[in-house]
Protein backbone atom coordinates (compact mmCIF):
# COMPACT_ATOMS: atom_id res chain seq x y z
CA UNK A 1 19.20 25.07 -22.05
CA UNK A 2 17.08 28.00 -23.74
CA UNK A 3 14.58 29.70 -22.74
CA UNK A 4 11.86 27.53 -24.88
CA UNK A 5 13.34 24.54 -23.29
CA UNK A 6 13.04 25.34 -19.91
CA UNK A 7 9.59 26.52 -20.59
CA UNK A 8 8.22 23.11 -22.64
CA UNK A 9 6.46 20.75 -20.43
CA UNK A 10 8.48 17.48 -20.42
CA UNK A 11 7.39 14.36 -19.67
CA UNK A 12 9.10 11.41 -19.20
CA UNK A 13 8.07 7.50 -18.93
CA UNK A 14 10.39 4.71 -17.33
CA UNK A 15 9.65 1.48 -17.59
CA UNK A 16 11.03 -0.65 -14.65
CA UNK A 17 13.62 -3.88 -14.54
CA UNK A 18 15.10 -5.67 -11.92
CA UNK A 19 18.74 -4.26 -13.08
CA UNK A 20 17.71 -2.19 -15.42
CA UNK A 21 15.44 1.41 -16.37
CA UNK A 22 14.47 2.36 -20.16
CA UNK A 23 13.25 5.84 -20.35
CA UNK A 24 11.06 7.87 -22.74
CA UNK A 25 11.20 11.86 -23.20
CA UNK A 26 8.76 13.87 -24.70
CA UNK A 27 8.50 16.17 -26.50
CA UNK A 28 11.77 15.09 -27.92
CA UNK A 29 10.66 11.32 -28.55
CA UNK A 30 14.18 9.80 -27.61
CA UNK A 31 14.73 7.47 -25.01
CA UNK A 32 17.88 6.31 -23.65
CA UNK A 33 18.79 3.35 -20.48
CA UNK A 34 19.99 3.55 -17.58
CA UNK A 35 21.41 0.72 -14.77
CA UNK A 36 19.78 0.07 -11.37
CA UNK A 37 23.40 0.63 -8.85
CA UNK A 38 23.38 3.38 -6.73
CA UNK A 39 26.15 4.95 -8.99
CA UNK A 40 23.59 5.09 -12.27
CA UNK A 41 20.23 5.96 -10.21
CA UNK A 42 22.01 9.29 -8.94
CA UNK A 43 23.54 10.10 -12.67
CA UNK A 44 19.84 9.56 -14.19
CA UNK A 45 18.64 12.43 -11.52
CA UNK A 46 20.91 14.30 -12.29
CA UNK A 47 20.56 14.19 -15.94
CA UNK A 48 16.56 14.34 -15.58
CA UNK A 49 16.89 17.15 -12.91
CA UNK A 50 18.86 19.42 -16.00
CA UNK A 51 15.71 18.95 -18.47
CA UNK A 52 13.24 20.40 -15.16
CA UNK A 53 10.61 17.62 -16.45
CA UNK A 54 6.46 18.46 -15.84
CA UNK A 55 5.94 14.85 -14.64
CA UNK A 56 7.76 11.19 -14.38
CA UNK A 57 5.61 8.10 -14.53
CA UNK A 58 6.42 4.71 -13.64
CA UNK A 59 4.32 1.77 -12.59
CA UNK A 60 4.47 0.13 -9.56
CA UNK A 61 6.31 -3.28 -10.17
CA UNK A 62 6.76 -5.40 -6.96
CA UNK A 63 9.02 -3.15 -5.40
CA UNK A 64 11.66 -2.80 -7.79
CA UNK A 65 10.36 0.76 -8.47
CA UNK A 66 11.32 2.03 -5.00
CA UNK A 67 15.14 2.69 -5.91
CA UNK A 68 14.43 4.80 -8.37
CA UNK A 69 12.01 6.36 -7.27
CA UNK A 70 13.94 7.56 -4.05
CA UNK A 71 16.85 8.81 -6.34
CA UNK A 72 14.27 11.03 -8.30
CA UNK A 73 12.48 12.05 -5.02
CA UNK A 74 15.80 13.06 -3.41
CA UNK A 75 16.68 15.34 -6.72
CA UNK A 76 13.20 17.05 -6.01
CA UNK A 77 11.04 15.40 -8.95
CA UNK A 78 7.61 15.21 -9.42
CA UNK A 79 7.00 11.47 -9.67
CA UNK A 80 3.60 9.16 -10.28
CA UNK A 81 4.06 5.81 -9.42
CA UNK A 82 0.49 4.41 -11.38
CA UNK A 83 -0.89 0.93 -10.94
CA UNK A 84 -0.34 -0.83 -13.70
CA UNK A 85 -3.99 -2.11 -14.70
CA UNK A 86 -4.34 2.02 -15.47
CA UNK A 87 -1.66 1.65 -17.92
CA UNK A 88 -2.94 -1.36 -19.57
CA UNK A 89 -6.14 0.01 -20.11
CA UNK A 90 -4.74 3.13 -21.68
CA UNK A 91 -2.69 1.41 -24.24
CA UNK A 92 -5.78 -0.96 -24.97
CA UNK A 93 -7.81 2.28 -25.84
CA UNK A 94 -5.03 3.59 -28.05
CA UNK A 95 -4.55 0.50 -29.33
CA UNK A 96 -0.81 -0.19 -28.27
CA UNK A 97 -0.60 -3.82 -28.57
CA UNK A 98 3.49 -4.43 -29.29
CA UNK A 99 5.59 -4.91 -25.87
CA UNK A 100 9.17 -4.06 -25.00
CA UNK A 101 10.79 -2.25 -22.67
CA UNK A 102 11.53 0.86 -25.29
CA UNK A 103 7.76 0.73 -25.95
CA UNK A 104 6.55 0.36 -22.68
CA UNK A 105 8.39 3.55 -21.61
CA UNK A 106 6.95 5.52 -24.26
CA UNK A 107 3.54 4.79 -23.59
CA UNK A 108 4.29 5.59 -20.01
CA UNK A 109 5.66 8.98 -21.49
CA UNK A 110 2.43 9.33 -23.51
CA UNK A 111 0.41 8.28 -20.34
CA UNK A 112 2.38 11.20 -18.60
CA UNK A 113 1.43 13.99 -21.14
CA UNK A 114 -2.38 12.53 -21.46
CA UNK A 115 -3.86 11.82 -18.02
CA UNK A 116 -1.22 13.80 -16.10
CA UNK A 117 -1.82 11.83 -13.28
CA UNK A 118 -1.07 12.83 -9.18
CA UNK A 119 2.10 12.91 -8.10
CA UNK A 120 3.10 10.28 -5.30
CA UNK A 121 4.17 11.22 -2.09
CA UNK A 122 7.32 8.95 -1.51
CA UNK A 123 7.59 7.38 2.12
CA UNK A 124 10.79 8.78 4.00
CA UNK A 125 13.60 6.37 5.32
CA UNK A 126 11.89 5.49 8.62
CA UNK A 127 8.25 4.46 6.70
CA UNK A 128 10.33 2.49 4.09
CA UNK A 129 12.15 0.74 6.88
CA UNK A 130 8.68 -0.10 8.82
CA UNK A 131 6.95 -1.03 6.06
CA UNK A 132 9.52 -3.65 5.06
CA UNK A 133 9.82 -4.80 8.81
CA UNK A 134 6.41 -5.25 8.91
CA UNK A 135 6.16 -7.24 5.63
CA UNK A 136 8.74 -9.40 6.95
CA UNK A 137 6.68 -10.01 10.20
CA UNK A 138 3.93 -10.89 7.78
CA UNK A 139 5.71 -13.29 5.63
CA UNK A 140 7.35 -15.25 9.01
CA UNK A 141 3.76 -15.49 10.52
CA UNK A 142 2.31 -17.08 7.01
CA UNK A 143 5.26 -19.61 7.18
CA UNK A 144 4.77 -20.01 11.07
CA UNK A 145 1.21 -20.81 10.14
CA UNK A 146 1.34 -23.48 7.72
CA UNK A 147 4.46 -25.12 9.62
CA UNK A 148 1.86 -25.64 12.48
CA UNK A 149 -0.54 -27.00 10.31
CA UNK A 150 1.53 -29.58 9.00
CA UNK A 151 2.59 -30.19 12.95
CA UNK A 152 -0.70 -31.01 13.42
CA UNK A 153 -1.45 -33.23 10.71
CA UNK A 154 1.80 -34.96 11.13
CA UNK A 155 1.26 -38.49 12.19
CA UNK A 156 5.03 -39.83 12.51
CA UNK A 157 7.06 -38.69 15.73
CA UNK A 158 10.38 -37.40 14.64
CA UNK A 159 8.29 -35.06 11.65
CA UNK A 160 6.69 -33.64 14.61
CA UNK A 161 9.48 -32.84 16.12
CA UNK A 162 10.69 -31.24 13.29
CA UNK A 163 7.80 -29.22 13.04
CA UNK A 164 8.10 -27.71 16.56
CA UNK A 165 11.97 -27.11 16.05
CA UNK A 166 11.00 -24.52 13.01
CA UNK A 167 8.00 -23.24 14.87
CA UNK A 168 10.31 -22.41 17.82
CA UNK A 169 12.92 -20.36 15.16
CA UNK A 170 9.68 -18.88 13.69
CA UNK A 171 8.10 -17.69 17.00
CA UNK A 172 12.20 -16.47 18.30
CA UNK A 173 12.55 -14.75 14.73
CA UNK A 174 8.92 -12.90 15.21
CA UNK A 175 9.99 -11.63 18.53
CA UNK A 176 13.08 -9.99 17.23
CA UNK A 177 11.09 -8.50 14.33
CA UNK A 178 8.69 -7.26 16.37
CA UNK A 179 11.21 -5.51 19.07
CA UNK A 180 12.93 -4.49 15.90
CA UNK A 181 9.20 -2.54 15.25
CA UNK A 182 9.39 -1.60 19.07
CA UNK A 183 12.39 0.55 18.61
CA UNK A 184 11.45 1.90 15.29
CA UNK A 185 8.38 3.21 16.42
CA UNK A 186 9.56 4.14 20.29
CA UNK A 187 12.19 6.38 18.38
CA UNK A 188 9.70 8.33 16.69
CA UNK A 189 7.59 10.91 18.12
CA UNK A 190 5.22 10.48 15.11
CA UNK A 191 4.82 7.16 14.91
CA UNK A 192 4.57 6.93 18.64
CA UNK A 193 1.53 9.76 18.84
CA UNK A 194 -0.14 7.82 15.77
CA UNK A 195 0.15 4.54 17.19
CA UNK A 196 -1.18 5.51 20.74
CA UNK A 197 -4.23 7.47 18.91
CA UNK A 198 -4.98 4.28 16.57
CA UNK A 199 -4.96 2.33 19.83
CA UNK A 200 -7.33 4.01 21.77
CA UNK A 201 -9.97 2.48 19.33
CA UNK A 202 -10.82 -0.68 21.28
CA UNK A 203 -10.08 -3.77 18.91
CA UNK A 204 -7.00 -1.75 17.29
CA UNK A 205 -3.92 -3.04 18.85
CA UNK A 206 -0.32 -2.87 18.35
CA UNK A 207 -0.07 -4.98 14.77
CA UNK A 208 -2.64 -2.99 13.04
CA UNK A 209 -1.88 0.04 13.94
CA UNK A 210 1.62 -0.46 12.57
CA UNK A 211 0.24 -2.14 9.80
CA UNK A 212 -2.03 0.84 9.16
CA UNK A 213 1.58 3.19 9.49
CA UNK A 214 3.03 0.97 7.12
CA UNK A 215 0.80 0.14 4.81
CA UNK A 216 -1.93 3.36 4.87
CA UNK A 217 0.05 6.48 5.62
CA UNK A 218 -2.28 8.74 3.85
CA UNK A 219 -4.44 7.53 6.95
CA UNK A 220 -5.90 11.33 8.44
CA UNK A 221 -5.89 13.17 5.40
CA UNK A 222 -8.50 11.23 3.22
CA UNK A 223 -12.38 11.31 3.56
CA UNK A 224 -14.48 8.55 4.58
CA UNK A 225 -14.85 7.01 1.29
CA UNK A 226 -11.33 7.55 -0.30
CA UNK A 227 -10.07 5.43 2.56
CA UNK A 228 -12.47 2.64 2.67
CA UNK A 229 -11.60 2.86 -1.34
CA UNK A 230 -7.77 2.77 -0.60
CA UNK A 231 -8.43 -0.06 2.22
CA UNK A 232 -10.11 -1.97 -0.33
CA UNK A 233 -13.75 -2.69 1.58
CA UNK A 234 -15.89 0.16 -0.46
CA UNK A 235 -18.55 -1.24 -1.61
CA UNK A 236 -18.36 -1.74 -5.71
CA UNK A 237 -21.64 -1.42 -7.41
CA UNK A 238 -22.40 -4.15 -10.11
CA UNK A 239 -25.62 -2.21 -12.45
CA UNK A 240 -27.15 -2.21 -15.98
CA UNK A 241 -30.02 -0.54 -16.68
CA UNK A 242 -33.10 -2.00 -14.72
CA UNK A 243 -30.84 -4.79 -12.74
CA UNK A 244 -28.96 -4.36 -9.57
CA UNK A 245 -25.87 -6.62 -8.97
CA UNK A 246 -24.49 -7.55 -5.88
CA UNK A 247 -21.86 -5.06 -4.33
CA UNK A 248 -18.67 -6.74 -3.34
CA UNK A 249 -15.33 -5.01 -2.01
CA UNK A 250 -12.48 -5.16 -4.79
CA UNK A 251 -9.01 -3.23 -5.48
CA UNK A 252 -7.19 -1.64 -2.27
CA UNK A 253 -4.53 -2.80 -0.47
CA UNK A 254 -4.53 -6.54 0.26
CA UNK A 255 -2.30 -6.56 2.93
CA UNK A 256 -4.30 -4.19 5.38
CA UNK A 257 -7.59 -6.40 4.98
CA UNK A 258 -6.23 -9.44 6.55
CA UNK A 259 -5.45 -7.67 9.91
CA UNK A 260 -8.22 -5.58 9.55
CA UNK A 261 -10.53 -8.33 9.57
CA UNK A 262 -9.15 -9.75 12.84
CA UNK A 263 -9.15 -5.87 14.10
CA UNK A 264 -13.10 -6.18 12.99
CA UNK A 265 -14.04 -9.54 15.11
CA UNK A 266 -11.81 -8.27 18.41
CA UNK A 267 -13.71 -4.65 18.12
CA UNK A 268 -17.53 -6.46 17.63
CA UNK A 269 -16.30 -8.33 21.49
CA UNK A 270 -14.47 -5.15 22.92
CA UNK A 271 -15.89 -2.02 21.34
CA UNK A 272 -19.39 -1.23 22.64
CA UNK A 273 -19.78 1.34 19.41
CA UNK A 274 -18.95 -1.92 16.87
CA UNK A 275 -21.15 -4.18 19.18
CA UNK A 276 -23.76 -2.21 19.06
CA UNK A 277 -23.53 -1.34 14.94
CA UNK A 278 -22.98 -5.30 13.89
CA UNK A 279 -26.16 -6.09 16.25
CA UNK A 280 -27.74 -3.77 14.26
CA UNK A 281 -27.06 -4.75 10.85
CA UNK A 282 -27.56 -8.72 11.95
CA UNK A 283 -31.18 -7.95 13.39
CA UNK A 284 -31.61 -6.01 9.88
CA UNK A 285 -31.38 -9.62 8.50
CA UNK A 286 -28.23 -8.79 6.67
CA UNK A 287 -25.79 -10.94 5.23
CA UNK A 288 -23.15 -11.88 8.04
CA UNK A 289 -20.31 -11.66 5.94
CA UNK A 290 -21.19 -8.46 4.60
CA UNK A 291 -21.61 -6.99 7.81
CA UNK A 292 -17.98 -7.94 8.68
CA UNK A 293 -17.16 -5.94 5.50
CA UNK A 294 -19.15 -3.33 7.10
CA UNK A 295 -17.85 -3.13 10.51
CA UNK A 296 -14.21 -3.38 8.70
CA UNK A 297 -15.07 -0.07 6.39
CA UNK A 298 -16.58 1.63 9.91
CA UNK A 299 -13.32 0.73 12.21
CA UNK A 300 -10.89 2.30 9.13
CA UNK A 301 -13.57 5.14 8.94
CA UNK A 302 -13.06 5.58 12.70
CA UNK A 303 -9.11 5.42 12.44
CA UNK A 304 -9.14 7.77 9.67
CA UNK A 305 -10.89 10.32 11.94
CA UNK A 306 -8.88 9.83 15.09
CA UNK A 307 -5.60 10.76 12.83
CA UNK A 308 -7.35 13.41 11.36
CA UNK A 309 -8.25 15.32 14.83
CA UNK A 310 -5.42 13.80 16.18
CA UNK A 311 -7.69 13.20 19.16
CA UNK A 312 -7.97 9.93 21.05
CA UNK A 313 -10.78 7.69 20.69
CA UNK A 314 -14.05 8.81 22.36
CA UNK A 315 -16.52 5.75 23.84
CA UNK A 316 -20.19 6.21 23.51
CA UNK A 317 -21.51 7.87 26.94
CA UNK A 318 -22.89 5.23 29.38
């Protein structure tokens, strides 16, 4: 490679398949494919790694993206893994409206060059493994409870019993996830300091503090508002002109909210500093669901701050 070469900023688009990648360079608009073993990922690197490019953008597709993504992180390139709905919009305001794999890598190529967005900081093999321990827990406790729901609405004897015989391999399954969880995080020194700070917040415990290692690891180094943005409970305003809509939480990630809101109701009982803040905002006359959206956005506030001074939890003086 020349001197020129080396020196051009390169950008490069992939568009993500289960088995498959289709990649986009520019400057040189070419693209070529490549296969989604092991074997391929590391010969793409490679291959990407020789042409030094400025920035790599993919979208984030259900998880599918992570492979790759690891191979290009372990050859020391600067990814962006962008959420889709950003890439959608650009190509509606350029007015891409054809769709195939080829095309879709190019306009993430051309996405690349434009809006040269942030590069993503890629979880290392002990957050991957947590975070897909902890979506497993998730997905056995949804199954566990709609199983008990059909238990209870079950009127015939043996369909009972059935019932109970899958909620007992549910609740043994849970158990070993969770000691599974126990180990990962006892043999970590960081997760073990973060998860003992997150749980010094009364109304944190165990599950969402794992859930917020899983699922939030920028948790500490983000302001107030990026992380009640990145939670998904900021406040969206809804205005034109003269009239004032209602504000509503939207975006964020969907699978911190649910624990969050159960971390929310045990911290209004347990946490003096929540009591006292949701009393508040009731006898202000506002909306009671809103003010669980509130408390919510404070406790993730409050999380974000212990991280950040790495300092446990202080209660409000007697």
């Amino acid at each position: 490679m020349d001197h020129d070469q080396a020196t051009t900023p390169r950008f490069v688009g992939i568009d993500v398949g289960k088995d498959s990648l289709s990649l986009h360079l520019l400057p040189e608009q070419r693209g070529f494919t490549s296969a989604t073993t092991p074997h391929d990922l590391a010969a793409m690197a490679r291959r990407l790694a020789a042409l030094r490019p400025t920035l790599i953008v993919m979208e984030a597709s259900g998880g599918y993206e992570s492979l790759p993504a690891a191979a290009l992180a372990e050859a020391g390139l600067p990814i962006a893994i962008v959420n889709p709905r950003q890439t959608r919009a650009f190509a509606r305001a350029i007015g891409q409206l054809a769709k195939t794999d080829a095309i879709d890598a190019a306009l993430l190529a051309r996405f690349a060059e434009r809006i040269r967005p942030a590069t993503t900081s890629l979880p290392d093999a002990d957050s991957r493994r947590l975070a897909a321990l902890m979506a497993r827990r998730s997905q056995l406790v949804a199954l566990q409870t709609a199983e008990q729901q059909r238990h209870d609405r079950a009127e015939d004897a043996e369909a009972r019993r059935s019932c109970q015989t899958l909620l007992r391999s549910l609740a043994a399954e849970i158990a070993r996830i969770e000691k599974l969880l126990g180990k990962l995080i006892a043999a970590s020194p960081v997760f073990q300091a973060k998860q003992n700070l997150l749980t010094s917040i009364p109304g944190i415990g165990d599950v969402v503090a794992r859930t917020f290692l899983a699922e939030l690891p920028e948790l500490g180094r983000l302001d107030r508002h990026q992380v009640a943005a990145l939670a998904g409970v900021a406040p969206i305003n809804r205005d034109s002109g003269r009239q004032r809509g209602t504000r509503h939480i939207q975006g964020g990630r969907s699978q911190v909210r649910a624990p969050l809101f159960m971390a929310a109701l045990a911290a209004i009982r347990h946490n003096p500093r929540i009591k006292a803040f949701h009393q508040r905002l009731i006898a202000a006359g506002k909306n009671p669901r809103l003010v669980i959206v509130a408390v919510m956005r404070k406790l993730v506030v409050i999380a974000n701050a212990v991280l950040r001074d790495n300092r446990p939890y202080t209660p409000l003086p007697a």
